[in-house]
C-alpha atoms as a PDB file:
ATOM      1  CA  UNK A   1      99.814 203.125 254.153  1.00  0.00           C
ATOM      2  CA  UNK A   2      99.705 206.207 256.621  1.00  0.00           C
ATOM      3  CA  UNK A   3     100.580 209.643 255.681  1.00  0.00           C
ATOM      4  CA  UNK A   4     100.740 212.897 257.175  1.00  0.00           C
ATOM      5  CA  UNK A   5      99.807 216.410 255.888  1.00  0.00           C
ATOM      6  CA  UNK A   6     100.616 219.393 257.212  1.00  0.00           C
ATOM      7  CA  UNK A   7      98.447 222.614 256.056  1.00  0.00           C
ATOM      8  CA  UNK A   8      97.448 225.846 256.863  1.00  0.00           C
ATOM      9  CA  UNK A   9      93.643 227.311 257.029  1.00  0.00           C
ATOM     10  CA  UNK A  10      93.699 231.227 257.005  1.00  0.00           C
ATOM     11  CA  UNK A  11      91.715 234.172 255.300  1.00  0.00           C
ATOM     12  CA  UNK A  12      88.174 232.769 253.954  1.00  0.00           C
ATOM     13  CA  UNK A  13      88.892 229.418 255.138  1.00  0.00           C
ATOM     14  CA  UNK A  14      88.454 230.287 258.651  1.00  0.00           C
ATOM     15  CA  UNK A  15      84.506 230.094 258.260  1.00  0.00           C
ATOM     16  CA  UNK A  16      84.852 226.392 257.003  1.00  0.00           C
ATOM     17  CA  UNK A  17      83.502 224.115 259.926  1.00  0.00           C
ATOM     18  CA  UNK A  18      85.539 221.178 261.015  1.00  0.00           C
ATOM     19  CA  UNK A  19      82.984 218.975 258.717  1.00  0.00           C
ATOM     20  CA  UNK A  20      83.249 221.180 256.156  1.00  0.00           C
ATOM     21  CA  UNK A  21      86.817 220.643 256.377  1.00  0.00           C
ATOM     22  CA  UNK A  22      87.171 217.511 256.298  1.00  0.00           C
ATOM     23  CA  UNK A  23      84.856 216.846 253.557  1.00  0.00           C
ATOM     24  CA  UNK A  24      86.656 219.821 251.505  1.00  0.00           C
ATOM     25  CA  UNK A  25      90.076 217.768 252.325  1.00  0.00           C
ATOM     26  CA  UNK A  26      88.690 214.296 251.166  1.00  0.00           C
ATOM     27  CA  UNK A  27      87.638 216.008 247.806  1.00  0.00           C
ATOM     28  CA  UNK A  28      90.536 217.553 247.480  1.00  0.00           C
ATOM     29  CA  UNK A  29      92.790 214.593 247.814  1.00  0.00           C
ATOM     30  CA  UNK A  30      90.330 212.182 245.270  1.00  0.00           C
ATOM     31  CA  UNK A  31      91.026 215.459 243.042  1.00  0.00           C
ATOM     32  CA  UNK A  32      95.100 214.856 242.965  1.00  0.00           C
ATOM     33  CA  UNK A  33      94.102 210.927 242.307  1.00  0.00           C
ATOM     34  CA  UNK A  34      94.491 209.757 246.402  1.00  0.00           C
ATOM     35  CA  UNK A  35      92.252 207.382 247.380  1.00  0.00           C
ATOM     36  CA  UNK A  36      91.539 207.155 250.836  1.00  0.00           C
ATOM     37  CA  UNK A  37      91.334 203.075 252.295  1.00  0.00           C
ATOM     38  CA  UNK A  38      87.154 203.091 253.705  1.00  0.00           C
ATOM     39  CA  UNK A  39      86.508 201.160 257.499  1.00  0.00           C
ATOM     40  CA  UNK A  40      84.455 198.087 256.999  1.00  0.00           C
ATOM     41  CA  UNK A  41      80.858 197.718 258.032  1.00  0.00           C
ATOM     42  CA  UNK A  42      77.258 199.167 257.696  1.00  0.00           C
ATOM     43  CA  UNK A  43      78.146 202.359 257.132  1.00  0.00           C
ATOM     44  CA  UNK A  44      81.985 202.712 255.962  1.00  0.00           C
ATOM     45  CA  UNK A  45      83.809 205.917 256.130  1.00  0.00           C
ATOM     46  CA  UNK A  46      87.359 206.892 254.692  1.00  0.00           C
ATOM     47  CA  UNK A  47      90.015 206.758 257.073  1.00  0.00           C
ATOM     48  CA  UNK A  48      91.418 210.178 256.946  1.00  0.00           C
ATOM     49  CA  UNK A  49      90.994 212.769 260.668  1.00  0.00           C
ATOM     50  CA  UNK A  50      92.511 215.887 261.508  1.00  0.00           C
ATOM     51  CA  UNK A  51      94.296 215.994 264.742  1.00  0.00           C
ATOM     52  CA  UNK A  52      92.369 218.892 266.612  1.00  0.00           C
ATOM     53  CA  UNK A  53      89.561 220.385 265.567  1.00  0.00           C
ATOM     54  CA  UNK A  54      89.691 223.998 265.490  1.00  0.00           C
ATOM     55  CA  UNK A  55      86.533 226.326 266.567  1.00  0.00           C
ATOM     56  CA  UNK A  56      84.884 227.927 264.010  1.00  0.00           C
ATOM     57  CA  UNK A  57      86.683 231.323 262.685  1.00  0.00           C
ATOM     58  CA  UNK A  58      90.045 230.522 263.856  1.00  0.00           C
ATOM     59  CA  UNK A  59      93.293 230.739 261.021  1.00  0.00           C
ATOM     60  CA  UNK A  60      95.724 228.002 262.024  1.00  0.00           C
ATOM     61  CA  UNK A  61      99.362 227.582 260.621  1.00  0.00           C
ATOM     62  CA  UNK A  62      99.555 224.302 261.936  1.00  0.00           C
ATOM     63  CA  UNK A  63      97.195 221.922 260.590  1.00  0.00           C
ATOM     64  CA  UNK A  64      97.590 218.003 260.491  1.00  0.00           C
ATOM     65  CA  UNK A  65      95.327 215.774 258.439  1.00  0.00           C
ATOM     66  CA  UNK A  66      96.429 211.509 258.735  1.00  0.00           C
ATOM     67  CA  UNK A  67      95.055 209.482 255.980  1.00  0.00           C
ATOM     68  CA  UNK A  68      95.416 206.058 254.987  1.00  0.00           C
ATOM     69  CA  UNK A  69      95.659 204.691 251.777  1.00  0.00           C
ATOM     70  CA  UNK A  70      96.058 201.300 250.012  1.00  0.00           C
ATOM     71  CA  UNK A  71      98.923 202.351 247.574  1.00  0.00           C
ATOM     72  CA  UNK A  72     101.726 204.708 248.418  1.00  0.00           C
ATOM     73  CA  UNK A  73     100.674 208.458 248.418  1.00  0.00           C
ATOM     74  CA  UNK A  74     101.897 210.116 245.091  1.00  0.00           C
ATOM     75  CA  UNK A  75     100.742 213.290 245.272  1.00  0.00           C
ATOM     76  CA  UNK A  76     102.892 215.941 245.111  1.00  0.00           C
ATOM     77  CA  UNK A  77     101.854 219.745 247.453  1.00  0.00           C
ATOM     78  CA  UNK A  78     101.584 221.290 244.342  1.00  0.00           C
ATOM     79  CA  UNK A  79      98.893 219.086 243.254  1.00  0.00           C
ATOM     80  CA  UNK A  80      97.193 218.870 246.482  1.00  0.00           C
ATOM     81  CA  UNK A  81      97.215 223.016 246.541  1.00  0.00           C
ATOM     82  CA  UNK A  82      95.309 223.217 243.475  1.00  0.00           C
ATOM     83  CA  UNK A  83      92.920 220.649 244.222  1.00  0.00           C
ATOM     84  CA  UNK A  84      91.790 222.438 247.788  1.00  0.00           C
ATOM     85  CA  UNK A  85      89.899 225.201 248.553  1.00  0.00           C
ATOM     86  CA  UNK A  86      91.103 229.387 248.875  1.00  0.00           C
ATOM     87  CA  UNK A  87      93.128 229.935 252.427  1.00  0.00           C
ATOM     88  CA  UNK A  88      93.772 225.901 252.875  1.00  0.00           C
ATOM     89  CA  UNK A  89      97.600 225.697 251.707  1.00  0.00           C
ATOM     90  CA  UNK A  90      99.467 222.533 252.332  1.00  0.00           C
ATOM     91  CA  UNK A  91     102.944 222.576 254.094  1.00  0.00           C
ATOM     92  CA  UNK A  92     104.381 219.226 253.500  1.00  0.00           C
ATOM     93  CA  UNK A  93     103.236 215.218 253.297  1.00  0.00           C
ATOM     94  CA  UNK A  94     105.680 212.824 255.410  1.00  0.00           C
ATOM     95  CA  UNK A  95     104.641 208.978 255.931  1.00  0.00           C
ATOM     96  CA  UNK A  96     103.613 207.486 259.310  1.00  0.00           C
ATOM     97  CA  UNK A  97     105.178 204.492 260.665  1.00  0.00           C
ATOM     98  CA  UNK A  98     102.383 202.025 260.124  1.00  0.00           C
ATOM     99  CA  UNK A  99     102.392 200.504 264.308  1.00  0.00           C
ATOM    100  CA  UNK A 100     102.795 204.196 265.963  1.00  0.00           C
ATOM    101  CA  UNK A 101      99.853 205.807 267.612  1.00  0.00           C
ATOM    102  CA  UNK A 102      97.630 208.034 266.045  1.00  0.00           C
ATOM    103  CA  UNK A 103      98.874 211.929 265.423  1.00  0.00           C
ATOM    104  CA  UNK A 104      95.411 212.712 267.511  1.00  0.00           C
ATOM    105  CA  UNK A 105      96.303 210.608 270.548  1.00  0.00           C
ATOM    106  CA  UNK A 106      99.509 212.653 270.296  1.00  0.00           C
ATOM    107  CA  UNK A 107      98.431 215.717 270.752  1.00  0.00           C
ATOM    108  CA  UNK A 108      98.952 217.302 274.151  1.00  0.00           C
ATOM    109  CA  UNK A 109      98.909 221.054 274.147  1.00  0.00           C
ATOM    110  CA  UNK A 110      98.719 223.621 271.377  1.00  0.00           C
ATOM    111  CA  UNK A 111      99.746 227.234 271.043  1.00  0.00           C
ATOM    112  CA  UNK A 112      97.285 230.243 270.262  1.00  0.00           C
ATOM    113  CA  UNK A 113      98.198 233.765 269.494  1.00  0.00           C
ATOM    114  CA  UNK A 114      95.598 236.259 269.868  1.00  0.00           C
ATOM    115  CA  UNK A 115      94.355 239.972 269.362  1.00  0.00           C
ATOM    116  CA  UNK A 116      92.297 240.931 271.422  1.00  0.00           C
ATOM    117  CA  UNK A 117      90.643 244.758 272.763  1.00  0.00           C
ATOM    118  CA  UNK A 118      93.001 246.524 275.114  1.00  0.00           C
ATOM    119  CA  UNK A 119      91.737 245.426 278.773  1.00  0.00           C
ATOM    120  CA  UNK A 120      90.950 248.295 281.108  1.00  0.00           C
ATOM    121  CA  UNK A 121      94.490 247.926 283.189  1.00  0.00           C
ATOM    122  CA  UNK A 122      97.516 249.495 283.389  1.00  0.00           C
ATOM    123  CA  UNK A 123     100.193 247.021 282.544  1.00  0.00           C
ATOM    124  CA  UNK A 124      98.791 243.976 281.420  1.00  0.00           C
ATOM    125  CA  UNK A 125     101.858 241.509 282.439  1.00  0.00           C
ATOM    126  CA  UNK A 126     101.528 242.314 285.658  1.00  0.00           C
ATOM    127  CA  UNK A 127      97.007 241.559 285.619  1.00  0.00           C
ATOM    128  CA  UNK A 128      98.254 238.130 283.812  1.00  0.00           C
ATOM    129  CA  UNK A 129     100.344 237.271 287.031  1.00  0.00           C
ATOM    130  CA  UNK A 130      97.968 238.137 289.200  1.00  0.00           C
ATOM    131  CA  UNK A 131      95.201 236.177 286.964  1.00  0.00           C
ATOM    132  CA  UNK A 132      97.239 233.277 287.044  1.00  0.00           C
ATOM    133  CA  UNK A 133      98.090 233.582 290.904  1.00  0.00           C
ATOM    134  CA  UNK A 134      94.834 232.452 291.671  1.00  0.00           C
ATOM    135  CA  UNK A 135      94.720 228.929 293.726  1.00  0.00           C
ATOM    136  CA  UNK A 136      91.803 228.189 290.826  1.00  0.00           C
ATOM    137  CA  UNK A 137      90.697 229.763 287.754  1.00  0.00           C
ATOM    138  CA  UNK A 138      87.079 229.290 287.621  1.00  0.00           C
ATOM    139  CA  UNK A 139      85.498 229.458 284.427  1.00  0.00           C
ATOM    140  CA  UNK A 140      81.530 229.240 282.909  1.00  0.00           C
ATOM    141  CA  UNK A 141      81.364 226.592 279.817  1.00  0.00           C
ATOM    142  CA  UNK A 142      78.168 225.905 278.006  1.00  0.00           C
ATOM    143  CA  UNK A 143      77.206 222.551 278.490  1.00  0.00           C
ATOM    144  CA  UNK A 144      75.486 221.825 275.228  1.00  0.00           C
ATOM    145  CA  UNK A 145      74.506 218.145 276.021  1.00  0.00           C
ATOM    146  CA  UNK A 146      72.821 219.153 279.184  1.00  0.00           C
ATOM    147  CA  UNK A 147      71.645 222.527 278.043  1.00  0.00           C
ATOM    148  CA  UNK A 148      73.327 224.382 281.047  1.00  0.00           C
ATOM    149  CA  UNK A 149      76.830 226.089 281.801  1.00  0.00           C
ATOM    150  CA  UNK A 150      78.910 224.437 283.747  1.00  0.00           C
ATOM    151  CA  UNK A 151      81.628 226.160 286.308  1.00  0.00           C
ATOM    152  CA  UNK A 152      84.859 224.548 285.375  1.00  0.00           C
ATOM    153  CA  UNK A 153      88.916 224.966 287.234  1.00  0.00           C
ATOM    154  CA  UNK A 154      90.662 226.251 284.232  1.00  0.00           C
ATOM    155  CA  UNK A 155      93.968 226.782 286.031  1.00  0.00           C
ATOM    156  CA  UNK A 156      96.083 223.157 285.388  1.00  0.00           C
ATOM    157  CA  UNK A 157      95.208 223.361 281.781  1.00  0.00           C
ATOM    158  CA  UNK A 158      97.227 226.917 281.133  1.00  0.00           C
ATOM    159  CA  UNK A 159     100.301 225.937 280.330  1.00  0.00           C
ATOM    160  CA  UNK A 160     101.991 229.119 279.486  1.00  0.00           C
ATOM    161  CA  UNK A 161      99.946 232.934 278.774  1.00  0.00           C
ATOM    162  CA  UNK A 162     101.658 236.315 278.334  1.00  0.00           C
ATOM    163  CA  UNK A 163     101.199 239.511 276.624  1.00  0.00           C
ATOM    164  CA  UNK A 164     103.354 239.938 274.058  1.00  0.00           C
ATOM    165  CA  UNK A 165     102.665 243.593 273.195  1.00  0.00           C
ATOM    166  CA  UNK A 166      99.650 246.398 272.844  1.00  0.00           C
ATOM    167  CA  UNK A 167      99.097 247.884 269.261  1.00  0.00           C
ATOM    168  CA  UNK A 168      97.374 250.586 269.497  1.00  0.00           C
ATOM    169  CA  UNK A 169      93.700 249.837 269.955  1.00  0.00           C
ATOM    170  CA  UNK A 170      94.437 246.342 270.490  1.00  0.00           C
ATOM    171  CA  UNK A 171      96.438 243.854 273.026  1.00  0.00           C
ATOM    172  CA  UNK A 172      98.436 240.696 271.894  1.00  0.00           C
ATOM    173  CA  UNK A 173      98.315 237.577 273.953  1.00  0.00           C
ATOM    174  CA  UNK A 174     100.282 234.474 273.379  1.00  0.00           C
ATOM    175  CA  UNK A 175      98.961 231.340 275.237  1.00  0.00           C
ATOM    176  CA  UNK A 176      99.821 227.532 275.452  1.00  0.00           C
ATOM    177  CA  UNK A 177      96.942 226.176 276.568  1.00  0.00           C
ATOM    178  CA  UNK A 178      95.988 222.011 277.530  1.00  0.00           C
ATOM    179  CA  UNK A 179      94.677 220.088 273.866  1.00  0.00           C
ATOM    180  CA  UNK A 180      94.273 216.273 274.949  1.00  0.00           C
ATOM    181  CA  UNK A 181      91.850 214.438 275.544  1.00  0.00           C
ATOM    182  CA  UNK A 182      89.134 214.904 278.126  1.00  0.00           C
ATOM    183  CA  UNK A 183      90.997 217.885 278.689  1.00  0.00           C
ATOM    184  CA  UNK A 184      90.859 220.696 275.700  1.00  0.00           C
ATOM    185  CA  UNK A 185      90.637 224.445 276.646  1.00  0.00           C
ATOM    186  CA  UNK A 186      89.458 226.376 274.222  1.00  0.00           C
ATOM    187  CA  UNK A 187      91.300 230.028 274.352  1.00  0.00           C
ATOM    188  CA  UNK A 188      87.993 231.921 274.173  1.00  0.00           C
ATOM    189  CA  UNK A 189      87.289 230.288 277.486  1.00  0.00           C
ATOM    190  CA  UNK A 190      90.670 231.402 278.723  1.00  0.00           C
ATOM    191  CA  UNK A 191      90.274 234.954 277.136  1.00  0.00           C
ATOM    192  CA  UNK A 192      86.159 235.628 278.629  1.00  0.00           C
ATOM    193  CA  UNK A 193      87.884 234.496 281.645  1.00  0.00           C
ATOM    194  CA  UNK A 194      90.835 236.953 282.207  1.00  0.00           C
ATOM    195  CA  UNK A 195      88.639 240.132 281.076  1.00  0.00           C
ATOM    196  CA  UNK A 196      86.090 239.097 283.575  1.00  0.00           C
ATOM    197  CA  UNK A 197      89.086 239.291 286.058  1.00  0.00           C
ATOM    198  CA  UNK A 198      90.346 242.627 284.776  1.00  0.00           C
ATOM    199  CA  UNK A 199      87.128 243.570 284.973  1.00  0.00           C
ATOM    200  CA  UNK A 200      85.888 244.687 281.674  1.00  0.00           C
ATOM    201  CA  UNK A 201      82.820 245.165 280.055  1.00  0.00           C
ATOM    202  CA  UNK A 202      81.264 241.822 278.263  1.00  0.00           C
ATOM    203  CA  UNK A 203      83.623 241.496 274.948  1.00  0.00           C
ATOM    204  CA  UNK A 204      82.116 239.501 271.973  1.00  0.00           C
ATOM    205  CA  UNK A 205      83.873 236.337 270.830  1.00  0.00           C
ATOM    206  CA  UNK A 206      84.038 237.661 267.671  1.00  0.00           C
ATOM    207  CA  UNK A 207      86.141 240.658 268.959  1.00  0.00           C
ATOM    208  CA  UNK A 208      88.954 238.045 269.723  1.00  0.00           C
ATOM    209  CA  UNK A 209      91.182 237.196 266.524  1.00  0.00           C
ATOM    210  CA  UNK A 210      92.940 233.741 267.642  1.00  0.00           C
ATOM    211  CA  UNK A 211      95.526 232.040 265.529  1.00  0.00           C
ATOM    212  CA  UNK A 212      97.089 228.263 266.080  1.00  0.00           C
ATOM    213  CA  UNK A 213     100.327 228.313 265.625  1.00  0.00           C
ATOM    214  CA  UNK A 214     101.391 225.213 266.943  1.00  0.00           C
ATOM    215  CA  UNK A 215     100.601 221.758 267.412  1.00  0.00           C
ATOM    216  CA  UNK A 216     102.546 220.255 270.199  1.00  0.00           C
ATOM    217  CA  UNK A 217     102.682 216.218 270.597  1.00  0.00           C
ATOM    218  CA  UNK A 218     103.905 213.528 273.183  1.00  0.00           C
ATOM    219  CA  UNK A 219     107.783 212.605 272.204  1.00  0.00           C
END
């Protein structure tokens, strides 16, 4: 049987990796008495993923975490909740309809809201239209596999980025950005982008605060 969660992972649990957090949800769900159904094979695994993984230091409010079991789930949130670790709060548990698709091959875009240093530019609405005016967006990624960075066309995988408001020190962005497969951009990439474009001095990732707010999937 296939079941959904829905969670959040904010405050401490934003340093958990995505292994981490996977492992932290399979203990936590043995903890309420769940027991996930294993694959077959060498080297069997439970059958549980999590939609989109979600870079290291990001909160989410979003979360979704399938899992298949051989016996209906009986676990209620509350039990779940106390089983899992600080700043991982689940939202609600729905079943799957055994023959769909998977929740990840689903997922098309998600939405980001970020805090970020003020740019140096007068209004910033008016830099993001000119950013996104651009024929192409051309952006540096690290290609880990081949050791080198990579110049990519960011541009058809922005689906929607505005500035939402400055406070004080700080700017807020809003972005929905591409989040299928073959085809994931990550909103720091977005972000080192458009400063680069307004110009500013190098910004550390870690001066970016980036919340997922939303998950969105193919009807």
């Amino acid at each position: 049987m296939r079941t959904l969660i829905t969670f959040m992972k904010t405050g401490r649990a934003a340093c958990m990796s995505h292994l981490d957090l996977q492992r932290a949800m399979l203990r936590g769900l043995r903890s309420a008495g769940v027991r996930p159904v294993y694959s077959a094979g060498f080297n069997p695994h439970p059958k549980l993923s999590l939609a989109l993984p979600l870079s290291l230091g990001f909160e989410s409010l979003c979360e979704y975490l399938e899992v298949t079991t051989a016996s209906p789930f009986s676990a209620s949130i509350e039990e779940l909740n106390r089983a899992l670790p600080d700043g991982v709060v689940v939202a609600g548990v729905g079943m799957v309809a055994e023959r769909s698709a998977s929740v990840a091959s689903l997922v098309r875009y998600a939405e980001y809201d970020i805090v970020a240093p003020n740019p140096p530019c007068g209004s910033i609405a008016e830099q993001i239209d000119s950013y996104l005016a651009q024929e192409r967006i051309v952006a540096e990624k690290e290609n880990r596999k081949k050791a080198r960075t990579d110049e990519i066309d960011i541009k058809p995988m922005i689906k929607g980025f505005v500035s939402e408001r400055r406070v004080g020190e700080r700017a807020r962005y809003a972005c929905t950005l591409s989040a299928h497969a073959g085809a994931v951009l990550n909103p720091l990439l977005l972000m080192r982008s458009f400063y680069g474009f307004c110009g500013a001095p190098a910004v550390n990732d870690d001066e970016f605060i980036v919340t997922r707010t939303k998950i969105i999937l193919a009807k």
